[in-house]
C-alpha atoms as a PDB file:
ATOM      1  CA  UNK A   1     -15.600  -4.203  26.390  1.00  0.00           C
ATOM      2  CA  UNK A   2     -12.643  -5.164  24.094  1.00  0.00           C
ATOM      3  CA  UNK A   3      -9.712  -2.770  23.920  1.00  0.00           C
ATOM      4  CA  UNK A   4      -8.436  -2.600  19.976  1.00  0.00           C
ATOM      5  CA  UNK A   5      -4.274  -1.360  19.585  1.00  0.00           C
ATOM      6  CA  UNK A   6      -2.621  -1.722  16.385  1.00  0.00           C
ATOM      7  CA  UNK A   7       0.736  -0.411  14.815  1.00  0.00           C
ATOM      8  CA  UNK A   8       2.633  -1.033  11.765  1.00  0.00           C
ATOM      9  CA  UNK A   9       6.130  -3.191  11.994  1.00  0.00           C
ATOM     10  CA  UNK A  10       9.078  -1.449  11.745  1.00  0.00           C
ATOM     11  CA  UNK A  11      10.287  -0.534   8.303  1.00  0.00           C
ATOM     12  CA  UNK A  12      13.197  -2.943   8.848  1.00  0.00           C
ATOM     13  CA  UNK A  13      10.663  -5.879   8.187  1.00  0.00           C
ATOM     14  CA  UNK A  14       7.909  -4.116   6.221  1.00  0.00           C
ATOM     15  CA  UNK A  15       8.454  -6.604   3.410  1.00  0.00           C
ATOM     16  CA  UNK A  16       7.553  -9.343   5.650  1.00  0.00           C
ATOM     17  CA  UNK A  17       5.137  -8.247   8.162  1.00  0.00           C
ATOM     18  CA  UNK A  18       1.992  -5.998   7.771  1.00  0.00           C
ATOM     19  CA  UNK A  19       1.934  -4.693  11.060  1.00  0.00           C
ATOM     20  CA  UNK A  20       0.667  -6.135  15.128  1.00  0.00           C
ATOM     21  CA  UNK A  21      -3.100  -5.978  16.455  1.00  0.00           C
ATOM     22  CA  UNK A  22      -3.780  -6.815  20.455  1.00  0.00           C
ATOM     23  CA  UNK A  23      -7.672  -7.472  21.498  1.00  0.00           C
ATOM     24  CA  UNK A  24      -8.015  -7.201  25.041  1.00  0.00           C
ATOM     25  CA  UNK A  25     -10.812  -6.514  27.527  1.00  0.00           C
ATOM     26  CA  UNK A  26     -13.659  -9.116  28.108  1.00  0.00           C
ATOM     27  CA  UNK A  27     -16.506 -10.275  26.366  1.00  0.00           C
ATOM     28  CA  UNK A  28     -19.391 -10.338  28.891  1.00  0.00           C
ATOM     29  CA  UNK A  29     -22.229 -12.575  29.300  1.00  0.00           C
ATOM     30  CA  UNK A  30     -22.196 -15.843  27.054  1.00  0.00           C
ATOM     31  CA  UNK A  31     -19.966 -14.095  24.417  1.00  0.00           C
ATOM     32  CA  UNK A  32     -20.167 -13.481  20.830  1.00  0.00           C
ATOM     33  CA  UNK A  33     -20.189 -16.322  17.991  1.00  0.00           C
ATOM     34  CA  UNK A  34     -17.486 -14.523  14.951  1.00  0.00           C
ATOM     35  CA  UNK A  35     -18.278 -15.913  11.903  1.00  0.00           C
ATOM     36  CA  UNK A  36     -14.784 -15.700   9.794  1.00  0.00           C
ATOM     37  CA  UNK A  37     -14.954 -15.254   6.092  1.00  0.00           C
ATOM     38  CA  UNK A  38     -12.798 -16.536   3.505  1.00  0.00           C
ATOM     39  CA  UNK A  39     -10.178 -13.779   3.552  1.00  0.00           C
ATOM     40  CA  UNK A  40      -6.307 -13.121   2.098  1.00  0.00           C
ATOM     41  CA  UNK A  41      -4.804 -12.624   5.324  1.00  0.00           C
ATOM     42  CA  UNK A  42      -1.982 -14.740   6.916  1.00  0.00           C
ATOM     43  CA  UNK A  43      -1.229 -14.199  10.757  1.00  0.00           C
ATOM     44  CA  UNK A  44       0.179 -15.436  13.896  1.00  0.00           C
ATOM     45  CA  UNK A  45      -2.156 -15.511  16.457  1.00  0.00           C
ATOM     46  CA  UNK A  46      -0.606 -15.557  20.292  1.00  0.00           C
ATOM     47  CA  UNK A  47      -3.372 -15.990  22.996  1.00  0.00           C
ATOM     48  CA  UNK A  48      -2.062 -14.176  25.444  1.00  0.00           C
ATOM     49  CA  UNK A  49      -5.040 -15.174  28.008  1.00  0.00           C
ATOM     50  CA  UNK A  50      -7.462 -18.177  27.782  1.00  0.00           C
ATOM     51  CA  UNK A  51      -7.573 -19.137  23.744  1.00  0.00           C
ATOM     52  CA  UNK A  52     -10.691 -18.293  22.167  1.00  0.00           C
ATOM     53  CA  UNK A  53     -13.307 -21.616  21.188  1.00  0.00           C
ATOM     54  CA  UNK A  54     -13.258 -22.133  17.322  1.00  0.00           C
ATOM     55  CA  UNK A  55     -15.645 -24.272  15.000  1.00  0.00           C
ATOM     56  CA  UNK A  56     -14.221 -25.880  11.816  1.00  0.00           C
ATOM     57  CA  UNK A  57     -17.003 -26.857   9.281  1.00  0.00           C
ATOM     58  CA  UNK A  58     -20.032 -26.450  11.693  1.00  0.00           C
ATOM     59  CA  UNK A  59     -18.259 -28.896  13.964  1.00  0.00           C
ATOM     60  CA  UNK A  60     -18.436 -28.222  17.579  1.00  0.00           C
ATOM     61  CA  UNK A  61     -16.717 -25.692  19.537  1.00  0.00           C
ATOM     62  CA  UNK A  62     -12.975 -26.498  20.891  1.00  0.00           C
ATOM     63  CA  UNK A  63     -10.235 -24.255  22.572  1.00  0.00           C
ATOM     64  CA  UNK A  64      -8.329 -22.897  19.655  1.00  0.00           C
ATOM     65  CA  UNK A  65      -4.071 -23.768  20.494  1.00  0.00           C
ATOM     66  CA  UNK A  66      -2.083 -21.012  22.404  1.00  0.00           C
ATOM     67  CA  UNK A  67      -0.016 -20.142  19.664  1.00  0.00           C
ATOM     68  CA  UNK A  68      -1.629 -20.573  16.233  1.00  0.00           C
ATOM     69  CA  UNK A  69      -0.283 -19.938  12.124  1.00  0.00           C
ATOM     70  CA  UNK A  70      -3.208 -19.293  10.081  1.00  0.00           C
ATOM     71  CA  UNK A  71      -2.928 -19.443   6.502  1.00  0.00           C
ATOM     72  CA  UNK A  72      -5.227 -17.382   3.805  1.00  0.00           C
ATOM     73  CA  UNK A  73      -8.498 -18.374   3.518  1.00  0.00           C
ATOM     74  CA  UNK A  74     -10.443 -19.132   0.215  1.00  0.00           C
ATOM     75  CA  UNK A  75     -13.727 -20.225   1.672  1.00  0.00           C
ATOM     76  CA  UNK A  76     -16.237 -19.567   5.028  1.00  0.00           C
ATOM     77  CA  UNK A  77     -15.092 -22.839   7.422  1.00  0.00           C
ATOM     78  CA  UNK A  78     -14.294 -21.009  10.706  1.00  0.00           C
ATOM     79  CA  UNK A  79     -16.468 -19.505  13.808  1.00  0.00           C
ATOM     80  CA  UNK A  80     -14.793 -18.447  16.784  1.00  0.00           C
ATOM     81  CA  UNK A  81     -16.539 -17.676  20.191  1.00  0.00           C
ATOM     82  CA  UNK A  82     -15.720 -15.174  22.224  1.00  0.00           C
ATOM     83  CA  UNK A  83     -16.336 -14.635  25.659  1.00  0.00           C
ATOM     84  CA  UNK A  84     -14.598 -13.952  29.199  1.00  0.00           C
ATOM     85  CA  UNK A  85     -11.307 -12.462  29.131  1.00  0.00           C
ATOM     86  CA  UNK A  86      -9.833 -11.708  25.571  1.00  0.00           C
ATOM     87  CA  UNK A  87      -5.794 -11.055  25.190  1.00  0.00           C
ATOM     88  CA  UNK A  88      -4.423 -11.983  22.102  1.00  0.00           C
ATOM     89  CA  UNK A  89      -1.084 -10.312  19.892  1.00  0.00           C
ATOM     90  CA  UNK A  90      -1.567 -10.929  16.321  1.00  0.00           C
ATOM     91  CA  UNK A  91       1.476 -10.762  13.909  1.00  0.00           C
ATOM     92  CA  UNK A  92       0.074  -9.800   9.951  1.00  0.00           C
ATOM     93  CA  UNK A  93       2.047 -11.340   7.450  1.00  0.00           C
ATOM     94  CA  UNK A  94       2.574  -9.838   4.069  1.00  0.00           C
ATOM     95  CA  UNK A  95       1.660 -11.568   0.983  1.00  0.00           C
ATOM     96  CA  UNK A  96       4.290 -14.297   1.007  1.00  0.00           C
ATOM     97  CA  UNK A  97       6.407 -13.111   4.290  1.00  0.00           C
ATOM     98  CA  UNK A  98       5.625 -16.313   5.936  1.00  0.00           C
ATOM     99  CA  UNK A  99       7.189 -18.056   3.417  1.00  0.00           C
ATOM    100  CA  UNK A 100      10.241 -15.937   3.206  1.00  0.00           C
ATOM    101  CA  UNK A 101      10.956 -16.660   6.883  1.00  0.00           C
ATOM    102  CA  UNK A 102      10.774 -20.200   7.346  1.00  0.00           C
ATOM    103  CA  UNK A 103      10.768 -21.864   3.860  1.00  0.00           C
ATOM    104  CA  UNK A 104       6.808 -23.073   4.642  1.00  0.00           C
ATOM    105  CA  UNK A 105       5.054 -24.192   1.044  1.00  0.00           C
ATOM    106  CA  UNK A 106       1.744 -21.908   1.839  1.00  0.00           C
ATOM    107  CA  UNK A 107      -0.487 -24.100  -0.036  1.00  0.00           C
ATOM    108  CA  UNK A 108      -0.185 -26.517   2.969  1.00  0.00           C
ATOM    109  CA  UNK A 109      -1.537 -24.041   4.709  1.00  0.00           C
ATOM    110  CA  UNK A 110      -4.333 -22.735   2.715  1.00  0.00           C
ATOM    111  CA  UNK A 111      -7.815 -23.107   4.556  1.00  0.00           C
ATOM    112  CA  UNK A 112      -5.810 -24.371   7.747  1.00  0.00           C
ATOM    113  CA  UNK A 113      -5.127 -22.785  11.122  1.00  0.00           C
ATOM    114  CA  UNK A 114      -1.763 -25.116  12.951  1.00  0.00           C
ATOM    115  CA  UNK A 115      -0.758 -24.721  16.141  1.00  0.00           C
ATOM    116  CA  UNK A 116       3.154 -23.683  16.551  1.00  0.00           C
ATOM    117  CA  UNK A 117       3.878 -27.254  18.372  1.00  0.00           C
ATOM    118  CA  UNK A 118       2.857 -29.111  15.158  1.00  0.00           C
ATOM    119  CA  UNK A 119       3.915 -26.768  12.531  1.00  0.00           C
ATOM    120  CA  UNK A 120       7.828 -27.578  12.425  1.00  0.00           C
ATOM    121  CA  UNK A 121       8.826 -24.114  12.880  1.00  0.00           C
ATOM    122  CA  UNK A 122      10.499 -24.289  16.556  1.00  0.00           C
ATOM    123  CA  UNK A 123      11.823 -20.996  15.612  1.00  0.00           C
ATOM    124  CA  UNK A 124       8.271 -19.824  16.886  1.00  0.00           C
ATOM    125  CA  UNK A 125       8.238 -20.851  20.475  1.00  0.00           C
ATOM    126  CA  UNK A 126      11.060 -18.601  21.051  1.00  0.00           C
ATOM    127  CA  UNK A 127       9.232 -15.536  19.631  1.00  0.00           C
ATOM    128  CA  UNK A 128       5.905 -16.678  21.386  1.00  0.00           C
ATOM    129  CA  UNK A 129       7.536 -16.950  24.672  1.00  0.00           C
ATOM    130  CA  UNK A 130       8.996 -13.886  24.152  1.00  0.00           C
ATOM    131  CA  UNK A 131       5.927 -11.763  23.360  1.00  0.00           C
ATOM    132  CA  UNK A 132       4.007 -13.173  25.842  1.00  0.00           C
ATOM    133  CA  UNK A 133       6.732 -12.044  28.745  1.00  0.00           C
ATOM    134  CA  UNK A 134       6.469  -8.603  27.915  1.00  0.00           C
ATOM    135  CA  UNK A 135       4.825  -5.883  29.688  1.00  0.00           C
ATOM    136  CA  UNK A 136       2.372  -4.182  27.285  1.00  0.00           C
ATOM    137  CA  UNK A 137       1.507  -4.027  23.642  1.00  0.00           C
ATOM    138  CA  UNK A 138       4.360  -1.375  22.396  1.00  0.00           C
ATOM    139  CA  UNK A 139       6.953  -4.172  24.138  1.00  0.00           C
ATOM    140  CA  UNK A 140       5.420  -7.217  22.651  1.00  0.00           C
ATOM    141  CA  UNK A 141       5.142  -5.019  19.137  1.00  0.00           C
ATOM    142  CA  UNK A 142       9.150  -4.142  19.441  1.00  0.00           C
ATOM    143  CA  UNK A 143      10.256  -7.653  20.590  1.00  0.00           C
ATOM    144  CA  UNK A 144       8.263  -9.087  17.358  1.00  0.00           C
ATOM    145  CA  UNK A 145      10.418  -6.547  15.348  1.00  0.00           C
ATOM    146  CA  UNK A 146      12.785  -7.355  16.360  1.00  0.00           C
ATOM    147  CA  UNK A 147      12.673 -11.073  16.504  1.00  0.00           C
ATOM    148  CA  UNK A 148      11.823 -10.944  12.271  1.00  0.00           C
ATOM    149  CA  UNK A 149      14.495  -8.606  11.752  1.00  0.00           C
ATOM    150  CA  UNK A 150      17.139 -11.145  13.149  1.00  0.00           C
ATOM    151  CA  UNK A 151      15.047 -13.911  11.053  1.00  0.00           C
ATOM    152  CA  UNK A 152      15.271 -12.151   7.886  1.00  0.00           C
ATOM    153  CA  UNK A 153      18.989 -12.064   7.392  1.00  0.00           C
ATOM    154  CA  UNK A 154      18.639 -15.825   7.436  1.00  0.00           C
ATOM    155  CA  UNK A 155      15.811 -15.678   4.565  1.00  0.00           C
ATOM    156  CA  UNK A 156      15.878 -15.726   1.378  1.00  0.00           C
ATOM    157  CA  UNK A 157      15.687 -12.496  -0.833  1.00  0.00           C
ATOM    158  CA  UNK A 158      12.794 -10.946  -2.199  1.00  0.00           C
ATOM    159  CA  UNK A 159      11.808 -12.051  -5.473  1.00  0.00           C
ATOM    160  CA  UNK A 160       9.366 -10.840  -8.232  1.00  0.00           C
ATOM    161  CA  UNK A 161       6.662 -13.337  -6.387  1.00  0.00           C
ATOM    162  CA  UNK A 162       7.027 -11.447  -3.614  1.00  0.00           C
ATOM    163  CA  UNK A 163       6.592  -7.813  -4.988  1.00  0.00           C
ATOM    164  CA  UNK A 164       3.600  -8.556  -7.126  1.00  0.00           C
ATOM    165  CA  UNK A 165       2.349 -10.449  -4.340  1.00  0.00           C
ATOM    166  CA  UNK A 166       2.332  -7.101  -2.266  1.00  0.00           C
ATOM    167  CA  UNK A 167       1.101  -5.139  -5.068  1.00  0.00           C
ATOM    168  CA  UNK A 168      -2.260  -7.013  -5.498  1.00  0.00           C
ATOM    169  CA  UNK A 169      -2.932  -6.660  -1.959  1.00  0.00           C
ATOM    170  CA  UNK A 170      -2.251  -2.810  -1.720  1.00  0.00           C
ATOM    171  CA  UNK A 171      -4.291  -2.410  -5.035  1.00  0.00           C
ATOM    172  CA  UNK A 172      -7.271  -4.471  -3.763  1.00  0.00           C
ATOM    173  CA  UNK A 173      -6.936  -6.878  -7.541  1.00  0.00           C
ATOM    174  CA  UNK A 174      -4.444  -8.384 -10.276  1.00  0.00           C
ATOM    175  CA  UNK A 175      -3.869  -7.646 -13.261  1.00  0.00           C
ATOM    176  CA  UNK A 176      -3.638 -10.609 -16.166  1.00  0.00           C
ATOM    177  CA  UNK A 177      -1.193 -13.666 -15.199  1.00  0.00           C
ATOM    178  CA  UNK A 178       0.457 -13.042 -18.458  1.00  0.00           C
ATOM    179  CA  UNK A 179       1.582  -9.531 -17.669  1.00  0.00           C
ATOM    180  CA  UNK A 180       2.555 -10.461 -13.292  1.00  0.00           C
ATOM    181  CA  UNK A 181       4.179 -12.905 -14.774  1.00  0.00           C
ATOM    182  CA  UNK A 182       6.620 -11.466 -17.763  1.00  0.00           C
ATOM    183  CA  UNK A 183       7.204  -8.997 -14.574  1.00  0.00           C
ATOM    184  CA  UNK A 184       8.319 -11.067 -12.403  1.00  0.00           C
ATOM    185  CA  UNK A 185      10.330 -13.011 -15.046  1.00  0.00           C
ATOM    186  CA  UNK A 186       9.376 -16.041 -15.675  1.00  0.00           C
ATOM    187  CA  UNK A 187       6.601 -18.080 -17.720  1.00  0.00           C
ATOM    188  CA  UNK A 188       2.912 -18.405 -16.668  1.00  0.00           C
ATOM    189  CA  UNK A 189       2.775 -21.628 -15.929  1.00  0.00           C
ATOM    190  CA  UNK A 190       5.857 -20.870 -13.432  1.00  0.00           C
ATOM    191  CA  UNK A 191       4.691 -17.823 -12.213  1.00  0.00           C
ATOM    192  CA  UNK A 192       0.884 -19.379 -11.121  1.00  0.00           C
ATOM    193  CA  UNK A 193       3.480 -22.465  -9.618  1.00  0.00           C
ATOM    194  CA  UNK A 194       5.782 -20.590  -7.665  1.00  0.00           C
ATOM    195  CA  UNK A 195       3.153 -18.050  -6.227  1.00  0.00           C
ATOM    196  CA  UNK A 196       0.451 -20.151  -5.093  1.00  0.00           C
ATOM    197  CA  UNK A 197       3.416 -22.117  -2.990  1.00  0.00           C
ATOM    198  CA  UNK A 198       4.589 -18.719  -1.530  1.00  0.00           C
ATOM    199  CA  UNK A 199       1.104 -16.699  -0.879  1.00  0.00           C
ATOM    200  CA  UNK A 200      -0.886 -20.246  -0.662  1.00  0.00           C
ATOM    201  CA  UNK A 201      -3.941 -19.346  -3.216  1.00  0.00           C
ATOM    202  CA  UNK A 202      -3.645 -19.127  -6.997  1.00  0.00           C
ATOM    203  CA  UNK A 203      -3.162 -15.560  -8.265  1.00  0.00           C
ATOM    204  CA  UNK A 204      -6.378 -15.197  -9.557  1.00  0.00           C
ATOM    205  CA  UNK A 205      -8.196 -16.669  -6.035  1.00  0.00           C
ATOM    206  CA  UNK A 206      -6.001 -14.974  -4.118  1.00  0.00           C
ATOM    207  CA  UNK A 207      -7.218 -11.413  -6.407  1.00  0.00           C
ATOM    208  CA  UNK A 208     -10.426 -12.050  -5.508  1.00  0.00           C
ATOM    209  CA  UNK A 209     -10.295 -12.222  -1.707  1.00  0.00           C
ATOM    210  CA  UNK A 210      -8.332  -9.899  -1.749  1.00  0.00           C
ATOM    211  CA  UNK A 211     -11.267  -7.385  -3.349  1.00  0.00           C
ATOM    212  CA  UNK A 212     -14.345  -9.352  -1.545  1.00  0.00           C
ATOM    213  CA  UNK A 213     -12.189  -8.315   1.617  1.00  0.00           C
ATOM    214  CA  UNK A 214     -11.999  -4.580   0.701  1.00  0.00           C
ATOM    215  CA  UNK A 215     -15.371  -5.232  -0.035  1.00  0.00           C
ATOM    216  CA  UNK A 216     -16.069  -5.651   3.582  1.00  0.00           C
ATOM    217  CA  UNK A 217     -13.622  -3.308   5.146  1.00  0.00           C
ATOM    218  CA  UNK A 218     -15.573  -0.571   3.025  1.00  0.00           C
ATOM    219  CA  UNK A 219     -19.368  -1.921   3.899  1.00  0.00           C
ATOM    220  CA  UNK A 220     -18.102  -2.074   7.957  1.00  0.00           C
ATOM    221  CA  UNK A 221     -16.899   1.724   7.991  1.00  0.00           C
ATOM    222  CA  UNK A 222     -19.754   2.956   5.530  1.00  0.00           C
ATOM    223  CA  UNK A 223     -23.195   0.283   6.431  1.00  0.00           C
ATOM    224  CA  UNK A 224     -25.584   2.180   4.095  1.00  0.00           C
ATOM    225  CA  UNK A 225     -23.544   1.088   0.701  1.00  0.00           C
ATOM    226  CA  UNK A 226     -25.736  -1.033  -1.130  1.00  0.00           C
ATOM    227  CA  UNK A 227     -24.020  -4.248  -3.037  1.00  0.00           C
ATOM    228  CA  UNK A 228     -24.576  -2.097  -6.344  1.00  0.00           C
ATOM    229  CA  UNK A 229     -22.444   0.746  -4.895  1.00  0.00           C
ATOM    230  CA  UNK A 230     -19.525  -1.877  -3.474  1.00  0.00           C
ATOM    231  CA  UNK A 231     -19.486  -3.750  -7.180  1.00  0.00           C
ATOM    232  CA  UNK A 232     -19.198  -0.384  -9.029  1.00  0.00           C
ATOM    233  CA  UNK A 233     -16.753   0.994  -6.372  1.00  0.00           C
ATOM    234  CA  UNK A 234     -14.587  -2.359  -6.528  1.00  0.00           C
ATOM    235  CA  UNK A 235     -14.590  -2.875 -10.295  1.00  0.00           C
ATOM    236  CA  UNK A 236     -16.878  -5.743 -10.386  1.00  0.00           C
ATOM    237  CA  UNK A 237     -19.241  -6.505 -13.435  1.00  0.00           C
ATOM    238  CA  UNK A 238     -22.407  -6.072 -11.605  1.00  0.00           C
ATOM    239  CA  UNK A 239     -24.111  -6.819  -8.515  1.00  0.00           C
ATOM    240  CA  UNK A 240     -24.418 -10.649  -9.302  1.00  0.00           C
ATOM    241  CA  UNK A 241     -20.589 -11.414  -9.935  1.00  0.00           C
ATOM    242  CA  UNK A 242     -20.161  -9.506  -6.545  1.00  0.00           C
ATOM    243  CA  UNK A 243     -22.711 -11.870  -4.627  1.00  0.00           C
ATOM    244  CA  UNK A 244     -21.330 -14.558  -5.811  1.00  0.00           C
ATOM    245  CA  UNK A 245     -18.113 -14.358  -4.162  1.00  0.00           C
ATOM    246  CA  UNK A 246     -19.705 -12.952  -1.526  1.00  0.00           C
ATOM    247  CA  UNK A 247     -21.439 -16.801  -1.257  1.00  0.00           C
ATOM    248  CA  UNK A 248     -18.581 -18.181  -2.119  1.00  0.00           C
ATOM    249  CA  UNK A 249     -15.878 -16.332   1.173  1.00  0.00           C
ATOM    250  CA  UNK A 250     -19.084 -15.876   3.338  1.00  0.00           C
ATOM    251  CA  UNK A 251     -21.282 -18.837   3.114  1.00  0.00           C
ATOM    252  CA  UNK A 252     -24.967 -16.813   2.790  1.00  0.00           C
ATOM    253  CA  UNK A 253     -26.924 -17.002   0.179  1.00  0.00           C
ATOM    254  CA  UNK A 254     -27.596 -14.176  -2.109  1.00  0.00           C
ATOM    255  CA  UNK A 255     -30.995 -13.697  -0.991  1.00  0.00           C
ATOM    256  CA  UNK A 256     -29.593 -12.922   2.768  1.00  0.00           C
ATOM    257  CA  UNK A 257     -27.183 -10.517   1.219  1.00  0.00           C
ATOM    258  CA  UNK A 258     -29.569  -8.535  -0.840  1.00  0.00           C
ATOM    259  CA  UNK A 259     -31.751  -8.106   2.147  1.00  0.00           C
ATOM    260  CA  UNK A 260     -30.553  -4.721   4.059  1.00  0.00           C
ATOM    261  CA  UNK A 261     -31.894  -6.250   7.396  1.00  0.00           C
ATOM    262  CA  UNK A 262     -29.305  -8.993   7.312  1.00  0.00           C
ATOM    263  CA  UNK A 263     -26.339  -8.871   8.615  1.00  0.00           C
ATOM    264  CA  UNK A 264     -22.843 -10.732   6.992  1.00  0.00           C
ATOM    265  CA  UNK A 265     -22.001 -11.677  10.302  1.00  0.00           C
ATOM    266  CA  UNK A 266     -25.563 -13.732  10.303  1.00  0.00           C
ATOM    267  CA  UNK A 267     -24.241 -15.917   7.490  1.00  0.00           C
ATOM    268  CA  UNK A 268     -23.066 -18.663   9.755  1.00  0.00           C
END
């Protein structure tokens, strides 16, 4: 059985970080094969017990680092496999609150998961050492609040980037580049420039994760929506447009998607 806690960060560093998740508890028998679709989020992942086993590309199963940065996704690449004891602290980033922190061009990161030790961000082996010495998950969540709160008054401000950034991901899409971008002040061609290199994705790619994953947060808590009812719900064209980026972040083929008796999670 795995144990689920999660809390929102502090409002100190709200702008930066979405909130903590801890997984613990053990998988039994010989675990469970997670299939991870191409999603927006960006996290720190601290292993807190034995690292899970990951496969890149259908390559073959390795231990994942201890202390991993995982940028936004914009494709299916990743399985993990889970089994014996689970422990892990996650850190959510907001939109582009990596980038704020340490100065990181996201793009290098799209569609990658780096461990701390080769990432250039020795900043992090403080924090991970850190979280991993406390006692329980309300500890490790106030140490990592603390930790970014100090690290912030050495960033950089917020920009325009970084508040439309936000905005697409609370309103699950993105409106034209024109208009994000005469909001945030500066030309298109800028605007597309400056936030694929601070969220990692293009606006528009970035959009559309964004609403494929609120796509799959609403078909997890409600199974019996059919694709038509998630494309009308999430303001796609029809049932087609939706299964196509469902093919595209997921890997399965329209024809497994349609069918009620498959699972997502089967796509791998």
């Amino acid at each position: 059985m795995i144990l689920h806690r999660a809390r929102r960060s502090a409002p100190a560093v709200a702008q930066v970080v979405r909130g903590y998740r801890e997984r613990t508890g053990v998988s039994e028998g010989p675990g469970v094969i997670v299939p991870l679709p191409g999603r927006p989020a960006q996290f720190l992942e601290i292993y807190l017990d034995d690292p899970y086993r990951v496969s890149l590309d259908g390559g073959d199963f390795s231990p994942a680092p201890e202390a991993v940065v995982v940028g936004p996704s914009s494709r299916h690449s990743a399985r993990l496999w889970v089994k014996g004891p689970v422990a892990t602290f996650h850190v959510a980033f907001q939109p582009s609150g990596f980038h704020r922190l340490f100065g990181v061009g996201m793009d290098a990161l799209a569609d990658r998961a780096v461990a701390i030790e080769d990432f250039g961000a020795s900043p992090l082996r403080e924090l991970t050492d850190w979280v991993r010495a406390a006692s329980d998950f309300e500890a490790r969540a106030r140490i990592a609040d603390h930790w970014i709160a100090q690290r912030l008054t050495q960033s950089r401000p917020s920009d325009g980037v970084d508040r439309i950034a936000r905005l697409v991901r609370r309103a699950g899409g993105a409106p034209p580049i024109a208009r994000m971008a005469a909001h945030a002040g500066l030309s298109a061609r800028q605007f597309q420039r400056r936030f694929t290199e601070q969220v990692g994705l293009t606006p528009k790619l970035y959009a559309r994760t964004v609403r494929f994953d609120a796509v799959l947060n609403a078909r997890e808590r409600s199974p019996n929506l059919t694709w038509t009812d998630l494309a009308h719900r999430f303001g796609y064209f029809d049932q087609a447009h939706l299964l196509r980026d469902a093919h595209t972040f997921t890997g399965a083929s329209p024809s497994r998607l349609i069918d009620p008796s498959t699972a997502m999670s089967d796509s791998s």
